[in-house]
C-alpha atoms as a PDB file:
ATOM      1  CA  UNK A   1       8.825 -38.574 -16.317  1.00  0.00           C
ATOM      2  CA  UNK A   2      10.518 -37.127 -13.005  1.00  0.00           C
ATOM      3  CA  UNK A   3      10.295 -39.212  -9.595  1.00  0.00           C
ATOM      4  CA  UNK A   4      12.431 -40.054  -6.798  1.00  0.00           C
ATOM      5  CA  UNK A   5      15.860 -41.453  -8.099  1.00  0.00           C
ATOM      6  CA  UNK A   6      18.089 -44.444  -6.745  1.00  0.00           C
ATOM      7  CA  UNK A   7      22.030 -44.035  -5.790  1.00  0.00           C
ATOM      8  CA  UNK A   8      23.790 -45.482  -7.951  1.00  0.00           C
ATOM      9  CA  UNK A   9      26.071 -48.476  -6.381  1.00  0.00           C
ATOM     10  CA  UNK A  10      28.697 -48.253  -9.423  1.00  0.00           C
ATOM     11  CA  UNK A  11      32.175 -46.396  -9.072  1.00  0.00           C
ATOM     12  CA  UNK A  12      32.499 -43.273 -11.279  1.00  0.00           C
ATOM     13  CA  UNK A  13      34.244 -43.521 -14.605  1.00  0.00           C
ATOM     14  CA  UNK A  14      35.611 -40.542 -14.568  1.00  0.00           C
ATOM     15  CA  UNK A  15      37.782 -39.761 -10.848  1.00  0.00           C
ATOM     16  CA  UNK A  16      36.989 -36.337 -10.612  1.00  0.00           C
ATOM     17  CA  UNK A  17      38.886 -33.819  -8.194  1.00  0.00           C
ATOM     18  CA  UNK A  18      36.233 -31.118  -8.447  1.00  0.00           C
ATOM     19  CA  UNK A  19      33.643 -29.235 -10.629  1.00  0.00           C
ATOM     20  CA  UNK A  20      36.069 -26.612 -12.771  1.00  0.00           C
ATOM     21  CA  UNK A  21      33.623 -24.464 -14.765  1.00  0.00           C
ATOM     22  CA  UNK A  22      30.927 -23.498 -16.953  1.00  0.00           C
ATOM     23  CA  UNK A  23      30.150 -22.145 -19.911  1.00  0.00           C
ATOM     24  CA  UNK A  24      28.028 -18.893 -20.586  1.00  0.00           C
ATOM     25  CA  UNK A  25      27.242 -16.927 -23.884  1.00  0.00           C
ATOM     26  CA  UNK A  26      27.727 -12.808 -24.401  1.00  0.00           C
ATOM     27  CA  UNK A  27      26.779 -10.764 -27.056  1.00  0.00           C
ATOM     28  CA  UNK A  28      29.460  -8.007 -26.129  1.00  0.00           C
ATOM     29  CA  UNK A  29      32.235  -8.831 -24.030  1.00  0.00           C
ATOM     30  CA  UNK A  30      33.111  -5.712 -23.131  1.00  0.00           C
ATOM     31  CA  UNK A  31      29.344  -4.721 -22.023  1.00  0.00           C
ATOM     32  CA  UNK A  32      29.259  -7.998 -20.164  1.00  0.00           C
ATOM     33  CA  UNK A  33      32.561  -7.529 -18.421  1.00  0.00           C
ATOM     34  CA  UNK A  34      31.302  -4.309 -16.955  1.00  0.00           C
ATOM     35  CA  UNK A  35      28.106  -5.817 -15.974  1.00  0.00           C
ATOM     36  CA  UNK A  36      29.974  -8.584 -14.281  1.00  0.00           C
ATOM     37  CA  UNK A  37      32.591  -6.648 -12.450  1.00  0.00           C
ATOM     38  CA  UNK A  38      30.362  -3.263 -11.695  1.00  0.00           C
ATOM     39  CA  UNK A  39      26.780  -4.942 -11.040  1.00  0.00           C
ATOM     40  CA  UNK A  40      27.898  -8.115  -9.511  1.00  0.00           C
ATOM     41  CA  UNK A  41      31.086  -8.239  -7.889  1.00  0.00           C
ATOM     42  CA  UNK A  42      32.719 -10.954  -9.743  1.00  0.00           C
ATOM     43  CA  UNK A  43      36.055 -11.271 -10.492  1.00  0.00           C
ATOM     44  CA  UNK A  44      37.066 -11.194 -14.249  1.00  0.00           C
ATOM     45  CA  UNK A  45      39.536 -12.289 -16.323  1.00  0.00           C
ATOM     46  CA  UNK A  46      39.734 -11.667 -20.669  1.00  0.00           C
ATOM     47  CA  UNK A  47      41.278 -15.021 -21.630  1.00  0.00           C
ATOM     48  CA  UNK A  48      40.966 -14.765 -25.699  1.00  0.00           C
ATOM     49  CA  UNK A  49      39.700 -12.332 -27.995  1.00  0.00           C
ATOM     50  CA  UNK A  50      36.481 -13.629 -27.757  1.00  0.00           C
ATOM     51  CA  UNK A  51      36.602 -14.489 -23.593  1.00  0.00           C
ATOM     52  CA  UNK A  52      36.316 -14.147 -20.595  1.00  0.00           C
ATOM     53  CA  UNK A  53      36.812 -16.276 -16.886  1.00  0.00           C
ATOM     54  CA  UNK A  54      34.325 -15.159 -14.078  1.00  0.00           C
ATOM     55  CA  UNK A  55      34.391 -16.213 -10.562  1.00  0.00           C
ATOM     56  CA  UNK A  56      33.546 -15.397  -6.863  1.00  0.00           C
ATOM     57  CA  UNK A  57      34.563 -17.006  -3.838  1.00  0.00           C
ATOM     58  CA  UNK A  58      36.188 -19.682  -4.676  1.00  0.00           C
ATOM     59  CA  UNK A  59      37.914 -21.818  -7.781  1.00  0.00           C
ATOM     60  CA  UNK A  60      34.818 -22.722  -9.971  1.00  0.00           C
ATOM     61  CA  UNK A  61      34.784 -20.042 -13.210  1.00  0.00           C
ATOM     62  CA  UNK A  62      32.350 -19.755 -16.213  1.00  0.00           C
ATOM     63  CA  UNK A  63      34.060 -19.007 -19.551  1.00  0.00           C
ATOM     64  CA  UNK A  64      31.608 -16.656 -20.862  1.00  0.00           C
ATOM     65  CA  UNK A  65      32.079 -16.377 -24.895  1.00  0.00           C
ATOM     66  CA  UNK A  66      30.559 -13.847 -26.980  1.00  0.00           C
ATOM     67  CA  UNK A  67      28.928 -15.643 -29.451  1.00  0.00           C
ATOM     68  CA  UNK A  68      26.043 -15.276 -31.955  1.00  0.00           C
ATOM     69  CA  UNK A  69      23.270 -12.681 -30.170  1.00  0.00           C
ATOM     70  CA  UNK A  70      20.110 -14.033 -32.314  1.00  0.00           C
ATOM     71  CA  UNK A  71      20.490 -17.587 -30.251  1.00  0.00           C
ATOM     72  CA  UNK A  72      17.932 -17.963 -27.737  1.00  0.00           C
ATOM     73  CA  UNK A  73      17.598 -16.838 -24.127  1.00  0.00           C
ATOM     74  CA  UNK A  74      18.576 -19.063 -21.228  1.00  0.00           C
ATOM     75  CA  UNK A  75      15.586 -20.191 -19.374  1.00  0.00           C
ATOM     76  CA  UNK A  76      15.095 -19.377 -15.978  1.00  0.00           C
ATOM     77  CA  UNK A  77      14.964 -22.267 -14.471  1.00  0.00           C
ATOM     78  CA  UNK A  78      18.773 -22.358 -16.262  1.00  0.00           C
ATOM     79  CA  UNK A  79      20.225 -19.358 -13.697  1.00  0.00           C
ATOM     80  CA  UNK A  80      23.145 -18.985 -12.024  1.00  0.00           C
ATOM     81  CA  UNK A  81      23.147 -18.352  -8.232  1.00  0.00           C
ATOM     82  CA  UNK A  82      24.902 -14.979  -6.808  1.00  0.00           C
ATOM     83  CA  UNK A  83      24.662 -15.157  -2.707  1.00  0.00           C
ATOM     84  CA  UNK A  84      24.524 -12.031  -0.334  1.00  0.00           C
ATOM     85  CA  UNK A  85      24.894 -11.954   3.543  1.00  0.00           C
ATOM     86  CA  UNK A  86      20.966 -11.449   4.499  1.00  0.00           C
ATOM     87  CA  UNK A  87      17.921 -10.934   3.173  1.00  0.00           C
ATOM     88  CA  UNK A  88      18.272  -6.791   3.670  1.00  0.00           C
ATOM     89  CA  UNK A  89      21.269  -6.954   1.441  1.00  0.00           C
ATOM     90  CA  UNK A  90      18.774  -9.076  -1.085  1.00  0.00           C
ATOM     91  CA  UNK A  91      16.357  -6.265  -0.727  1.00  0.00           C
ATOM     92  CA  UNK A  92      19.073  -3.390  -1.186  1.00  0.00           C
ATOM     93  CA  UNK A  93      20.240  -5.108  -4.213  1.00  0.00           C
ATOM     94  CA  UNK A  94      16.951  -5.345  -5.757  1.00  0.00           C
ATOM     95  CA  UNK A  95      16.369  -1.276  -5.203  1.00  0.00           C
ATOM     96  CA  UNK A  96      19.887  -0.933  -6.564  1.00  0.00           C
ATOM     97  CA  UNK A  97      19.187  -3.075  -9.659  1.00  0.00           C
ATOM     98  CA  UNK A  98      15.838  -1.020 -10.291  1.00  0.00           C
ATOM     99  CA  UNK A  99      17.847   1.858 -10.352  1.00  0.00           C
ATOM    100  CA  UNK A 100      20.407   0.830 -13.048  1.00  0.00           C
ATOM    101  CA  UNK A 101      18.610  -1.264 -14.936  1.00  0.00           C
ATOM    102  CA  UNK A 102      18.648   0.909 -17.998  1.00  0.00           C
ATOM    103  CA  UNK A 103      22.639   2.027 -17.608  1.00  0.00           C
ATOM    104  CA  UNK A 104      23.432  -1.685 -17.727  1.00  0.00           C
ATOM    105  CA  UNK A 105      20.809  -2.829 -20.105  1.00  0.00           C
ATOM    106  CA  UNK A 106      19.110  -5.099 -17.546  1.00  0.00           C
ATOM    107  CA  UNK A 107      16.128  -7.053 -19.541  1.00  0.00           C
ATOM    108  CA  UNK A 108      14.331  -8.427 -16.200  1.00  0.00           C
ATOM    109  CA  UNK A 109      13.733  -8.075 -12.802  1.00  0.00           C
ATOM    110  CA  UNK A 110      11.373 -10.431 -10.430  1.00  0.00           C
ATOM    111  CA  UNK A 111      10.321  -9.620  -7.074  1.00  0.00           C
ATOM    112  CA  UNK A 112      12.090 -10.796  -4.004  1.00  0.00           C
ATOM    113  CA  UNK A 113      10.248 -13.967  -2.414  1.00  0.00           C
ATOM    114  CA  UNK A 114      11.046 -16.472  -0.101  1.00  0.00           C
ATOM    115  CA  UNK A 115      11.365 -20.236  -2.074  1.00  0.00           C
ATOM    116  CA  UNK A 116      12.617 -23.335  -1.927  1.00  0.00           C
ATOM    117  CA  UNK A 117      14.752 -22.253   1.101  1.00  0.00           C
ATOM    118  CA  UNK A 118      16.271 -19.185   0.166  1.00  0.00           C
ATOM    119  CA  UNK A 119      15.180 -15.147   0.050  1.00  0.00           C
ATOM    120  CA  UNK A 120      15.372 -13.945  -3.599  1.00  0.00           C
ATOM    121  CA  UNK A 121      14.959 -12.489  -6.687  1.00  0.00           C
ATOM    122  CA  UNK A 122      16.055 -12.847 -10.445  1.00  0.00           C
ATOM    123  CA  UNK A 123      17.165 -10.786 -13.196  1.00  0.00           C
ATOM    124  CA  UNK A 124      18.025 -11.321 -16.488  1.00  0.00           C
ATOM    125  CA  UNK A 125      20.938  -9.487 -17.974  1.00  0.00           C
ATOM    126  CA  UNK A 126      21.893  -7.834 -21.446  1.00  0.00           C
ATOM    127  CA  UNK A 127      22.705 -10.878 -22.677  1.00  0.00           C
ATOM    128  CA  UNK A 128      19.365 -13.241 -21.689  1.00  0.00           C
ATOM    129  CA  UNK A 129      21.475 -15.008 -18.688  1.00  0.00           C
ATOM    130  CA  UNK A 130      19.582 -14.914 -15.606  1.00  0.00           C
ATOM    131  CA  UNK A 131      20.738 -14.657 -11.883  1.00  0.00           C
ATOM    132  CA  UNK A 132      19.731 -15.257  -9.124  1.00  0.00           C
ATOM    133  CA  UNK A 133      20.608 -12.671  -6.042  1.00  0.00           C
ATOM    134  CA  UNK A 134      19.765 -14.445  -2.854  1.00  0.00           C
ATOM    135  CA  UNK A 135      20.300 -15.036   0.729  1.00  0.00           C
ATOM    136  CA  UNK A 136      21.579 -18.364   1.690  1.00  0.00           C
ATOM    137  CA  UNK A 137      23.056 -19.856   4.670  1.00  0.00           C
ATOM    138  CA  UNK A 138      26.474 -18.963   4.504  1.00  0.00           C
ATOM    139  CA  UNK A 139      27.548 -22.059   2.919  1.00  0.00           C
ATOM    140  CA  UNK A 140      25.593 -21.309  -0.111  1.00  0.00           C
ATOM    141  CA  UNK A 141      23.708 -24.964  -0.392  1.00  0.00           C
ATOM    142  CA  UNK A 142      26.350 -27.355   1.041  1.00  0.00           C
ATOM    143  CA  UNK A 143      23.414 -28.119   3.939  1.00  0.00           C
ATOM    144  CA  UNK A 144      21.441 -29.490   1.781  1.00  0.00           C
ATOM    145  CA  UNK A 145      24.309 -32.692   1.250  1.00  0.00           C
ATOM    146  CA  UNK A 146      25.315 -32.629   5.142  1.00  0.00           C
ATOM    147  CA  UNK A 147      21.487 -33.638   6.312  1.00  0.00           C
ATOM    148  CA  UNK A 148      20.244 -36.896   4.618  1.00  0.00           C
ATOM    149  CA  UNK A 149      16.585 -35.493   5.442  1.00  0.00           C
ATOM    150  CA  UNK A 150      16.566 -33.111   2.948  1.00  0.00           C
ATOM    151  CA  UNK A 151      18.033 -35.709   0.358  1.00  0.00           C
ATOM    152  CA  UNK A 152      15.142 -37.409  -1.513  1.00  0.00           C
ATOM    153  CA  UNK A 153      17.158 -40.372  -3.120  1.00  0.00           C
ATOM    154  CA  UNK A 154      15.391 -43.629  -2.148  1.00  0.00           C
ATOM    155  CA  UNK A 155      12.297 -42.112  -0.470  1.00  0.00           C
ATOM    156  CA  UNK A 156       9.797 -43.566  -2.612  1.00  0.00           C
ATOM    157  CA  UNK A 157       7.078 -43.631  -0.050  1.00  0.00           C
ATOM    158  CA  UNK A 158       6.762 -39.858   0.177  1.00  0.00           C
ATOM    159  CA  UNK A 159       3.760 -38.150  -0.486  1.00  0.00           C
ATOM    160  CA  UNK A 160       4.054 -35.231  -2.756  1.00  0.00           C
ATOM    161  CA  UNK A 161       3.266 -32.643   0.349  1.00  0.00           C
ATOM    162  CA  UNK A 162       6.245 -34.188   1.959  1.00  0.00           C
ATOM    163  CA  UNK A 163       8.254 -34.288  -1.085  1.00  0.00           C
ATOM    164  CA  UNK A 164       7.476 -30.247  -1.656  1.00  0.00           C
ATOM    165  CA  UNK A 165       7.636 -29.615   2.046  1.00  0.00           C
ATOM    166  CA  UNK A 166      11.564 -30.903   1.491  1.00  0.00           C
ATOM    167  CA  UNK A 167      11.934 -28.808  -2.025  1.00  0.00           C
ATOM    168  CA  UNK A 168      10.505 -26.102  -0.748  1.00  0.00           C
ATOM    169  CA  UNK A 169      10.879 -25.482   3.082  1.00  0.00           C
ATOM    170  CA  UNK A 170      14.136 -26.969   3.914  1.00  0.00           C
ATOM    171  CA  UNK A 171      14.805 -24.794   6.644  1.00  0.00           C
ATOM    172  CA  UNK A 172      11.482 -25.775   8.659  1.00  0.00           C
ATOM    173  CA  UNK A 173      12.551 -29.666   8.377  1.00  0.00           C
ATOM    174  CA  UNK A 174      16.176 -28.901   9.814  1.00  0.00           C
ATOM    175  CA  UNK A 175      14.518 -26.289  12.505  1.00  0.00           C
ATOM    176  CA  UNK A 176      11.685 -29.215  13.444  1.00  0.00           C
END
């Protein structure tokens, strides 16, 4: 059942320099690539036969793999997070996407909304992956592990307004 977690007071295992990459599955690689480099701005890489390397802004990549397309979709709760200077460009995007969205085989779009500190909307590409195109501060989400307010580790005596208050309205608690 989920709850408030502890820290944990043992050293890591593993002494790790950084988080290197992910893993996401394509049903055509070259459909994806154009998706990736034409839709969303990422930079691409074919690294087998079979792959490719995506990134943007920085050194973390997904190896994206064309693999079997009768698996399931990726939840959306599962997405992966594309950022945008301001919530005008989230809103241009979103007109954009709606425009394309057959040309690129685009499977779903949401609305944007404002949620859990961050103007946004999703959409799930040809091959069931879902984004996210949002507006963030322009760290991305580093502010949430700079201010120990909006960490919930330990704080057991929270009541679940204050808990979702934190989850979902960051920006208020660093603004108050």
């Amino acid at each position: 059942m989920p709850g408030i977690t502890q820290r944990s007071t043992r050293e890591p295992l593993i002494k790790s320099r950084f988080l290197s990459h992910g893993t996401l599955e394509v049903d055509n690689i070259q459909e994806s690539r154009r998706f990736y480099e034409e839709v969303l701005g990422l930079e691409v890489v074919q690294q087998t036969l079979i792959g490719l390397f995506i990134r943007l802004g920085g050194n973390h990549v997904y190896v994206c793999l064309e693999s079997n397309p009768d698996r399931p979709s990726m939840p959306l709760l599962h997405h992966n997070g594309i950022d945008v200077a301001s919530k005008q460009e989230v809103d241009e995007a979103h007109r954009e996407i709606l425009e394309i969205r057959e040309e690129y085989n685009i499977l779903d779009v949401t609305e944007p909304v404002d949620q859990h500190g961050v103007y946004s909307f999703y959409i799930q590409d040809r091959d069931r992956n879902w984004w996210e195109i949002c507006y963030l501060p322009e760290d991305g989400y580093a502010y949430r592990f700079k201010d120990e307010r909006l960490d919930l580790t330990g704080q057991t005596d929270l009541s679940r307004a204050e808990i979702l208050k934190i989850a979902q309205r960051p920006m208020e608690i660093l603004q108050g």
